[in-house]
PDB file of N, CA and C in Angstrom:
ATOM      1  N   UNK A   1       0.843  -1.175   0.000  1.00  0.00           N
ATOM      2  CA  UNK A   1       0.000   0.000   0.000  1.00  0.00           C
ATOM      3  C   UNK A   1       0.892   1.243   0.000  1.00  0.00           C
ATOM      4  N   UNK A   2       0.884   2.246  -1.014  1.00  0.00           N
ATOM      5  CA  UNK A   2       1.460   3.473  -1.094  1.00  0.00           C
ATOM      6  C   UNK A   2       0.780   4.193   0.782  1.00  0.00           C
ATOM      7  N   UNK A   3       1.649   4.912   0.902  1.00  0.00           N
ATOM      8  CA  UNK A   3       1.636   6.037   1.964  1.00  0.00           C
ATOM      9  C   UNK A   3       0.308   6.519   2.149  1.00  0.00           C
ATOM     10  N   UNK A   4       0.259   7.574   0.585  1.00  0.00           N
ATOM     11  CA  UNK A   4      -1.179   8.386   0.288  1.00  0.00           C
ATOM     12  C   UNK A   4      -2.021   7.317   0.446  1.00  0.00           C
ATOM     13  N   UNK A   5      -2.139   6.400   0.143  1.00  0.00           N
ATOM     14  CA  UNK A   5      -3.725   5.524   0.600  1.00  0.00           C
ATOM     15  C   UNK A   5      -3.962   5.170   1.834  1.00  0.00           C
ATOM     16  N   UNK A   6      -3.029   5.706   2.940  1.00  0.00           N
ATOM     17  CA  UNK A   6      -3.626   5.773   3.908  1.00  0.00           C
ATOM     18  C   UNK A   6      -4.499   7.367   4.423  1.00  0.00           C
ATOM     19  N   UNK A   7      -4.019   8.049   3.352  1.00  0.00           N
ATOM     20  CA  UNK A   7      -4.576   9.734   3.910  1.00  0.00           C
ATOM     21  C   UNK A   7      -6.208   9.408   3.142  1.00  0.00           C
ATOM     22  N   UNK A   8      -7.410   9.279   3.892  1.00  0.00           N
ATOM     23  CA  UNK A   8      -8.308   9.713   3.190  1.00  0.00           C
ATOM     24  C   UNK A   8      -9.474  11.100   3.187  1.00  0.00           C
ATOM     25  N   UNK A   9      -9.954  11.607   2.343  1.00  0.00           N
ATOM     26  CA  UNK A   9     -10.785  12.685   2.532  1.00  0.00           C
ATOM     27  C   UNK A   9     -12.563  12.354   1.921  1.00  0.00           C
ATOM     28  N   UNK A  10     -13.237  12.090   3.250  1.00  0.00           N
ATOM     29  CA  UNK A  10     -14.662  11.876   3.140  1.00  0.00           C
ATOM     30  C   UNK A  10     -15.623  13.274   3.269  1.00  0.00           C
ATOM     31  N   UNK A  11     -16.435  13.657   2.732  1.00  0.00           N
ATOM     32  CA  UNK A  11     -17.553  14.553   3.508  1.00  0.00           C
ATOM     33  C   UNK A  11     -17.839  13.931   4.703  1.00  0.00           C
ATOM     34  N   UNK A  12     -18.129  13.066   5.388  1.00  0.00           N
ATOM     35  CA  UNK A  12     -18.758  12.729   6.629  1.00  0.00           C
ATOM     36  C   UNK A  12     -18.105  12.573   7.510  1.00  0.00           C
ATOM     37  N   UNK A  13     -16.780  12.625   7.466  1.00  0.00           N
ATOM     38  CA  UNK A  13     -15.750  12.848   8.427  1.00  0.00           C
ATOM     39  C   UNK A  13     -15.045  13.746   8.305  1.00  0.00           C
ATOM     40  N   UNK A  14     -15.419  14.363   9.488  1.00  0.00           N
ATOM     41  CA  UNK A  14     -14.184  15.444  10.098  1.00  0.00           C
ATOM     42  C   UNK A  14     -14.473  16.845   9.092  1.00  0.00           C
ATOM     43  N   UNK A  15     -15.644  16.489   8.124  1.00  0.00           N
ATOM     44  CA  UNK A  15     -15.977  18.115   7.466  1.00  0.00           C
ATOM     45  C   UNK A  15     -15.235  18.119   5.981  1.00  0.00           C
ATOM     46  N   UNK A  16     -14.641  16.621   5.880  1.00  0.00           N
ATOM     47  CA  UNK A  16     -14.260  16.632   4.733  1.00  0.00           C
ATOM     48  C   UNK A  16     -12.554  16.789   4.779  1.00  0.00           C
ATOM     49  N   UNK A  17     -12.143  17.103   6.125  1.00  0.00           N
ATOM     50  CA  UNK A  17     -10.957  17.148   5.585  1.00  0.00           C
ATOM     51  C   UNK A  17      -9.412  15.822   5.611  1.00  0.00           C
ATOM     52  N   UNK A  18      -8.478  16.027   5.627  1.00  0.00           N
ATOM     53  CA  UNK A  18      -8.090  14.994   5.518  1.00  0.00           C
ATOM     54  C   UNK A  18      -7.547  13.953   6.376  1.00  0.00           C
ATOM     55  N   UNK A  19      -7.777  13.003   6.905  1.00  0.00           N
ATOM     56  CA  UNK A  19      -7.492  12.232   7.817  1.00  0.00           C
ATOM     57  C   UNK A  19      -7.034  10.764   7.341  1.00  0.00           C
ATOM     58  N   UNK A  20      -6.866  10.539   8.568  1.00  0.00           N
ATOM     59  CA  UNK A  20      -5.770   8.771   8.408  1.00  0.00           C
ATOM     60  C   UNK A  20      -7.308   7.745   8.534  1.00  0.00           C
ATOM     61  N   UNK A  21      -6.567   6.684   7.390  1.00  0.00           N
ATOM     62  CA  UNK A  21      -7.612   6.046   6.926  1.00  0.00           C
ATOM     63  C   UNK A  21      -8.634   5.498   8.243  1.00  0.00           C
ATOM     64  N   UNK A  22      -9.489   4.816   8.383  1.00  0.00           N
ATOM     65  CA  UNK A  22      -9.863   4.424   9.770  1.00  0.00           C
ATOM     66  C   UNK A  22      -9.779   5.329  10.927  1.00  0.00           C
ATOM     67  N   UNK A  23      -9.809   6.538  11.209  1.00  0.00           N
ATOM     68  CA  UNK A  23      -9.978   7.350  12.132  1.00  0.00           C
ATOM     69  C   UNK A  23     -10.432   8.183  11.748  1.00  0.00           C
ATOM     70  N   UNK A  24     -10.106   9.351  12.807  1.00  0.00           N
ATOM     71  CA  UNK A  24     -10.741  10.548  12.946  1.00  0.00           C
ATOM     72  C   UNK A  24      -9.786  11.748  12.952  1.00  0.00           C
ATOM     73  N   UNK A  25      -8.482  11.388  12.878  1.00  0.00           N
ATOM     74  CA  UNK A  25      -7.296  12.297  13.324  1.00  0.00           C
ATOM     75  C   UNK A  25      -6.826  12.694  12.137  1.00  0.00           C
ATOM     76  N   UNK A  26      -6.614  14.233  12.068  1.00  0.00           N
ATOM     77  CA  UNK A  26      -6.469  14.665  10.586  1.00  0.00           C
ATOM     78  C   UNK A  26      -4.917  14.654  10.557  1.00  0.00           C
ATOM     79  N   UNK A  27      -4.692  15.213   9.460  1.00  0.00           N
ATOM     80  CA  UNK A  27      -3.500  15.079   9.101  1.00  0.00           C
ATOM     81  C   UNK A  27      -2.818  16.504   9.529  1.00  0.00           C
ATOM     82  N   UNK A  28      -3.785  17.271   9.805  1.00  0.00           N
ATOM     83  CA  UNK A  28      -2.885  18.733  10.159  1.00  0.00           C
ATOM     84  C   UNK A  28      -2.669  18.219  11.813  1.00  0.00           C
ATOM     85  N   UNK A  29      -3.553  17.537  12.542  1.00  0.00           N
ATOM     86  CA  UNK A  29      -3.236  17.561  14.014  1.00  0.00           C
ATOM     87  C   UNK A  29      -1.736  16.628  14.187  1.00  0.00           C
ATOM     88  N   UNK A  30      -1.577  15.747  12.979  1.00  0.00           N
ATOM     89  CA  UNK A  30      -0.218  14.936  12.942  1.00  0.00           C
ATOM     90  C   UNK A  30       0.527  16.047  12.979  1.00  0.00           C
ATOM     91  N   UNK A  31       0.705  16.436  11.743  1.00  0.00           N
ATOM     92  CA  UNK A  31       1.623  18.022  11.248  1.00  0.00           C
ATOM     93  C   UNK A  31       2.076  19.259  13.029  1.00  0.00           C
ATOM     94  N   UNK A  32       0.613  19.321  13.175  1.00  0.00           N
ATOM     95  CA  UNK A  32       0.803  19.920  14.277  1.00  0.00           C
ATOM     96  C   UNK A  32       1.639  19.601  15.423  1.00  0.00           C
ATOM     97  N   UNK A  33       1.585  18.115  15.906  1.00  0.00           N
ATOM     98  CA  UNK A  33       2.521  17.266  16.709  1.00  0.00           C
ATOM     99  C   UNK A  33       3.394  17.438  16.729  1.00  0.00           C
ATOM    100  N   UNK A  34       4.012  17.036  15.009  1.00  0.00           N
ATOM    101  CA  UNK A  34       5.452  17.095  14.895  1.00  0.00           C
ATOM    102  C   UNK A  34       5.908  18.244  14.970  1.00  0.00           C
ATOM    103  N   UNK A  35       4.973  19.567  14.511  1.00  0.00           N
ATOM    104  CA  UNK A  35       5.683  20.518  14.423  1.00  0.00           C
ATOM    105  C   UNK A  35       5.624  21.289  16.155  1.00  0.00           C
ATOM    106  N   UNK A  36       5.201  21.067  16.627  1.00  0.00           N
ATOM    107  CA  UNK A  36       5.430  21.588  18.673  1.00  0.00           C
ATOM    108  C   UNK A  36       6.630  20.492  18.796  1.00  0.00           C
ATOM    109  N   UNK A  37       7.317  19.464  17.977  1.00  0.00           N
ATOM    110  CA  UNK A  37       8.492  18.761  18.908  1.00  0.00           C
ATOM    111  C   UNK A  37       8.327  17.180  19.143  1.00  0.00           C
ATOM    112  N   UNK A  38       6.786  16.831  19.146  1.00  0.00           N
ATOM    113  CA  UNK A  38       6.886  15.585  19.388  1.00  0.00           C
ATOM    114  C   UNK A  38       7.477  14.263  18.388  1.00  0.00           C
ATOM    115  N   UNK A  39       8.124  13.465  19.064  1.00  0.00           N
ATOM    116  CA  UNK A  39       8.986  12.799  18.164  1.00  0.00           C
ATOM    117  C   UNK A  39       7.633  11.351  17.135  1.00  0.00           C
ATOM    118  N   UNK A  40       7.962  10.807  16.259  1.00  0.00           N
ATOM    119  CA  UNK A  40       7.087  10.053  16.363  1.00  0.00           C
ATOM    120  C   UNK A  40       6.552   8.768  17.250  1.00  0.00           C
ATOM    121  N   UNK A  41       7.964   7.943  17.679  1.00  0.00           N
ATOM    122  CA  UNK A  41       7.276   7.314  18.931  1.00  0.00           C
ATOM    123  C   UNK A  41       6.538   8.157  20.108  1.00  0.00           C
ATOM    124  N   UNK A  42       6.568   9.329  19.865  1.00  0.00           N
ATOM    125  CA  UNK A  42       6.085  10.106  21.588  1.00  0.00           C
ATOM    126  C   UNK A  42       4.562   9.915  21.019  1.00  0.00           C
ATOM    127  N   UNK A  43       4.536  10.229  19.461  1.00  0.00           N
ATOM    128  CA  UNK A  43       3.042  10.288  18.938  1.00  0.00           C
ATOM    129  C   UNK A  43       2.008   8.821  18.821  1.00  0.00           C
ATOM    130  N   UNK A  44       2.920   8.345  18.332  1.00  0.00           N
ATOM    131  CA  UNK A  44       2.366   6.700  18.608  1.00  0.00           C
ATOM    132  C   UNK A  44       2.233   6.257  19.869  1.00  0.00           C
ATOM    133  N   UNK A  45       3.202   6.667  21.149  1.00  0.00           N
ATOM    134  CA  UNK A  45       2.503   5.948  22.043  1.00  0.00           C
ATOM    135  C   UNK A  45       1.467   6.721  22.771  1.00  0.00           C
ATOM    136  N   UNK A  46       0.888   7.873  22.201  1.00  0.00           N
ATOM    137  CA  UNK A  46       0.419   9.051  22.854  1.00  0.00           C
ATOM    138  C   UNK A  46      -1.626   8.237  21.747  1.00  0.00           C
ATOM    139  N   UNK A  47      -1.061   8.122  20.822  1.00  0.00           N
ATOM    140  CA  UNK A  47      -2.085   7.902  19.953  1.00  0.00           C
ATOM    141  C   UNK A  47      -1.687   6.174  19.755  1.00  0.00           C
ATOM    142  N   UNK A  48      -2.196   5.409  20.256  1.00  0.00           N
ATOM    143  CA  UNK A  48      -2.051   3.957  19.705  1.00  0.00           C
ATOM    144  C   UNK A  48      -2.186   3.350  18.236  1.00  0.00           C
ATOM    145  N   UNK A  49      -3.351   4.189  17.714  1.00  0.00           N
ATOM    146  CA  UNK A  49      -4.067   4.017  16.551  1.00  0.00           C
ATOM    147  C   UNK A  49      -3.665   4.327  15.820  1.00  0.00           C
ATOM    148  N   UNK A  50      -2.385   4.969  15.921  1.00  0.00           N
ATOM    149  CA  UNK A  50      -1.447   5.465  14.718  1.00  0.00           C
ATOM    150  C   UNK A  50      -0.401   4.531  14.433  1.00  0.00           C
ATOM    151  N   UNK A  51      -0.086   4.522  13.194  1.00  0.00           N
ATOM    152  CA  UNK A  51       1.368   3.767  13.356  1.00  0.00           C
ATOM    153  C   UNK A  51       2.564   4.810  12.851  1.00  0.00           C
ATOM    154  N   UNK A  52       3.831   4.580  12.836  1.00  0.00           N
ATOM    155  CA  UNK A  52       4.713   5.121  12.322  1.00  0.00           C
ATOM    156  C   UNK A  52       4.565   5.411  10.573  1.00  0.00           C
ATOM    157  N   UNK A  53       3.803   4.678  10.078  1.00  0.00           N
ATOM    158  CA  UNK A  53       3.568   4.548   8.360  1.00  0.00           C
ATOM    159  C   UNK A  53       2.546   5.834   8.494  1.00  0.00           C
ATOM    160  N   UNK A  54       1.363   5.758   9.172  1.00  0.00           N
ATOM    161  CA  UNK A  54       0.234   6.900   9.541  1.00  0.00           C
ATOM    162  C   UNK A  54       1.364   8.725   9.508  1.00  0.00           C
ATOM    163  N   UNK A  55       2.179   8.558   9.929  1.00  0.00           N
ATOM    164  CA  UNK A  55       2.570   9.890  10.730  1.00  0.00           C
ATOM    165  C   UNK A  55       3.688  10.125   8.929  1.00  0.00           C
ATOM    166  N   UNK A  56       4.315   9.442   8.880  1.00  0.00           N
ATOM    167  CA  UNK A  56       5.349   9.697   6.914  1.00  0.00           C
ATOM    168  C   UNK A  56       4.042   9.272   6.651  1.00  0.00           C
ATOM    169  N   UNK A  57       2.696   9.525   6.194  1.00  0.00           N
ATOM    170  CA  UNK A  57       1.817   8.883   5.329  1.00  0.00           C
ATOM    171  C   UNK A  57       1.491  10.717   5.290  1.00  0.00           C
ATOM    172  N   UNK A  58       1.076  11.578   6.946  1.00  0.00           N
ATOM    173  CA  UNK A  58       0.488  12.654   6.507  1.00  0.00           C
ATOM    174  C   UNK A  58       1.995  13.292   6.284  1.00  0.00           C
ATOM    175  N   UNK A  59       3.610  13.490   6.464  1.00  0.00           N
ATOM    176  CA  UNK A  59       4.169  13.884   5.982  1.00  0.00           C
ATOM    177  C   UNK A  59       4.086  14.509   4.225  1.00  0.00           C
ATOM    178  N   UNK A  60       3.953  13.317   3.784  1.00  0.00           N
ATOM    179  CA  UNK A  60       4.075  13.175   2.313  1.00  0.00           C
ATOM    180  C   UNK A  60       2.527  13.643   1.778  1.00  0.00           C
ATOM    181  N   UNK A  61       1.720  13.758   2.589  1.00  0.00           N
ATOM    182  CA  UNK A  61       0.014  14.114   1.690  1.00  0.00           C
ATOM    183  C   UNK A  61       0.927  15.836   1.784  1.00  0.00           C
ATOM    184  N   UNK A  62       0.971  16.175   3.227  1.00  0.00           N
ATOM    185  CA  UNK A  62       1.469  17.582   3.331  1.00  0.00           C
ATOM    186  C   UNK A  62       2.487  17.973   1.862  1.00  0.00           C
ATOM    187  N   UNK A  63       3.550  16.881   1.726  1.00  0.00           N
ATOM    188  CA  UNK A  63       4.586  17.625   0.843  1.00  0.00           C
ATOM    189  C   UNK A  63       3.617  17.320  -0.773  1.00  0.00           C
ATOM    190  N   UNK A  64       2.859  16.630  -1.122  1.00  0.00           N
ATOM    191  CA  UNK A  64       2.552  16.677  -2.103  1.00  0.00           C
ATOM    192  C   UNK A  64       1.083  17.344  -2.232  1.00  0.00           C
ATOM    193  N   UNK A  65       0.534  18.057  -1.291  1.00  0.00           N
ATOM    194  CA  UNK A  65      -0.557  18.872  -1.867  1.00  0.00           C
ATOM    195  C   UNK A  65       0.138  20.369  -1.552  1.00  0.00           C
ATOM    196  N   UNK A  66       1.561  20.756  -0.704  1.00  0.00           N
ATOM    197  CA  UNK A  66       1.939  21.648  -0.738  1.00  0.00           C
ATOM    198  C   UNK A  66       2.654  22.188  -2.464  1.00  0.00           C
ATOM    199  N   UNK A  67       3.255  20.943  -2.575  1.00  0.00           N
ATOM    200  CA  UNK A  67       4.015  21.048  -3.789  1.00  0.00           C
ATOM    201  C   UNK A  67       2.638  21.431  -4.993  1.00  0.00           C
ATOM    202  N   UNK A  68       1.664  20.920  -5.219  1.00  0.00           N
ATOM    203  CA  UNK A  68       0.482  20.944  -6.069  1.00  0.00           C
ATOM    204  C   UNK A  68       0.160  22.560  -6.089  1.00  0.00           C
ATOM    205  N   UNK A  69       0.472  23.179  -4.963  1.00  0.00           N
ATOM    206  CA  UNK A  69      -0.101  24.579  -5.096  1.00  0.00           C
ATOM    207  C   UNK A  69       0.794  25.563  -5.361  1.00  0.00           C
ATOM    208  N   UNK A  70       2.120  25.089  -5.377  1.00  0.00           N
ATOM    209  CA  UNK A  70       3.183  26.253  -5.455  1.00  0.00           C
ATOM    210  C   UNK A  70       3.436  25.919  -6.592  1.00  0.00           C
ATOM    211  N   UNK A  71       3.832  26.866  -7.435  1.00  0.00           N
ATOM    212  CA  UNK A  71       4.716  27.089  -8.760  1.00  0.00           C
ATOM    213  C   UNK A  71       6.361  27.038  -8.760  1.00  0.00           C
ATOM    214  N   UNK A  72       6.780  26.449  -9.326  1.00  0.00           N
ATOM    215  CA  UNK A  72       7.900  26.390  -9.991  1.00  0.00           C
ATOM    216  C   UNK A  72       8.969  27.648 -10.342  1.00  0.00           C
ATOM    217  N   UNK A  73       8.244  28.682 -10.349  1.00  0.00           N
ATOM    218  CA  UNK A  73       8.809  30.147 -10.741  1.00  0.00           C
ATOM    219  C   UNK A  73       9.330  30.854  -9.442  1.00  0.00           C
ATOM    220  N   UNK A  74       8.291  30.260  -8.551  1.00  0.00           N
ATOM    221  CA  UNK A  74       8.626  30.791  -6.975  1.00  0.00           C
ATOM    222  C   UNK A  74       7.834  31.933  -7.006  1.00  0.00           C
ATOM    223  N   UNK A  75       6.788  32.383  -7.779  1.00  0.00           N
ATOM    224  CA  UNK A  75       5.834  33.495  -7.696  1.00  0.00           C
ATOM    225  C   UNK A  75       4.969  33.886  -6.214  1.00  0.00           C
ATOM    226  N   UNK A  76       4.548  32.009  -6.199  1.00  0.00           N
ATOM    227  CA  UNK A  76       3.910  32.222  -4.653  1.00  0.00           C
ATOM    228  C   UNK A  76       4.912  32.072  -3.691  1.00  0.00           C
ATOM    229  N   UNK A  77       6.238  32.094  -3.348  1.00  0.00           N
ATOM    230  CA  UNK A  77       7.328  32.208  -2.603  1.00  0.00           C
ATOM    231  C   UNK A  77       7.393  33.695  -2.113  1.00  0.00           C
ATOM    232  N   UNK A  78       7.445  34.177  -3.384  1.00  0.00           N
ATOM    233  CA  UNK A  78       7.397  35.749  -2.758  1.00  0.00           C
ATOM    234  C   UNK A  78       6.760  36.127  -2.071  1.00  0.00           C
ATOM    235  N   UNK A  79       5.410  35.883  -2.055  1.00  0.00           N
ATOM    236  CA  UNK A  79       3.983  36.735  -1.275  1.00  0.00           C
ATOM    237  C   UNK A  79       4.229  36.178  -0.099  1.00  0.00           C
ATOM    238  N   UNK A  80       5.012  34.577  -0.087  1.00  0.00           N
ATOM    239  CA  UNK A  80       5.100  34.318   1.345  1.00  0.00           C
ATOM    240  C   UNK A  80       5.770  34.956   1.956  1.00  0.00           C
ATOM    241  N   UNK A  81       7.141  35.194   1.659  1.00  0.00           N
ATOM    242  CA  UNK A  81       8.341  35.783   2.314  1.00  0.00           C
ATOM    243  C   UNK A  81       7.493  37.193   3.020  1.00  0.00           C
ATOM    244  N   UNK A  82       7.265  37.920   1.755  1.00  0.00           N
ATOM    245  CA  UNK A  82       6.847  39.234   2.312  1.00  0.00           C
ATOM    246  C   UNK A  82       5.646  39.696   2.976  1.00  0.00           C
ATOM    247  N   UNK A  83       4.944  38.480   3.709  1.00  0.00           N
ATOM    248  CA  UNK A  83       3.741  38.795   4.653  1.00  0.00           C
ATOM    249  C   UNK A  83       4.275  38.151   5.869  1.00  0.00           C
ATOM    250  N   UNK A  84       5.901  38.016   5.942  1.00  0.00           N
ATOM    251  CA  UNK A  84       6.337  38.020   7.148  1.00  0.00           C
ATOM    252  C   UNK A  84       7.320  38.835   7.788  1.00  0.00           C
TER     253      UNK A  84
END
């Protein structure tokens, strides 16, 4: 099983947005985890229902729907830089 087939996005869960297959836990609250520090065993044993494949599963949805929206030119790079 590829990574991405564990990220799924239903209307009836969670509002549609994107979560790990069989749950309820989206992929930004993973994102969020890692990004305050927590390591991934701290997340797995914090969340049972996750596995280590779950946590690089929303890594990679993140890097490939980030990559889907940015351009190549770095056009939307700029607007980022400079609204900080």
């Amino acid at each position: 099983m590829s990574l991405l087939q564990r990220i799924v996005v239903d209307p009836a869960v969670v509002h549609g947005r994107p979560v790990i297959r069989g749950t309820r836990m989206r992929v930004s609250d993973v994102l969020a985890l890692l990004a305050s520090g927590a390591s991934e065993s701290e997340i797995v044993e914090d969340y049972p229902y996750l596995t280590v494949e779950d946590i690089r599963a929303s890594l990679e949805y993140a890097s490939a729907t980030h990559a889907a929206r940015c351009s190549l030119d770095g056009s939307n790079l700029s607007s980022i830089a400079s609204s900080r």
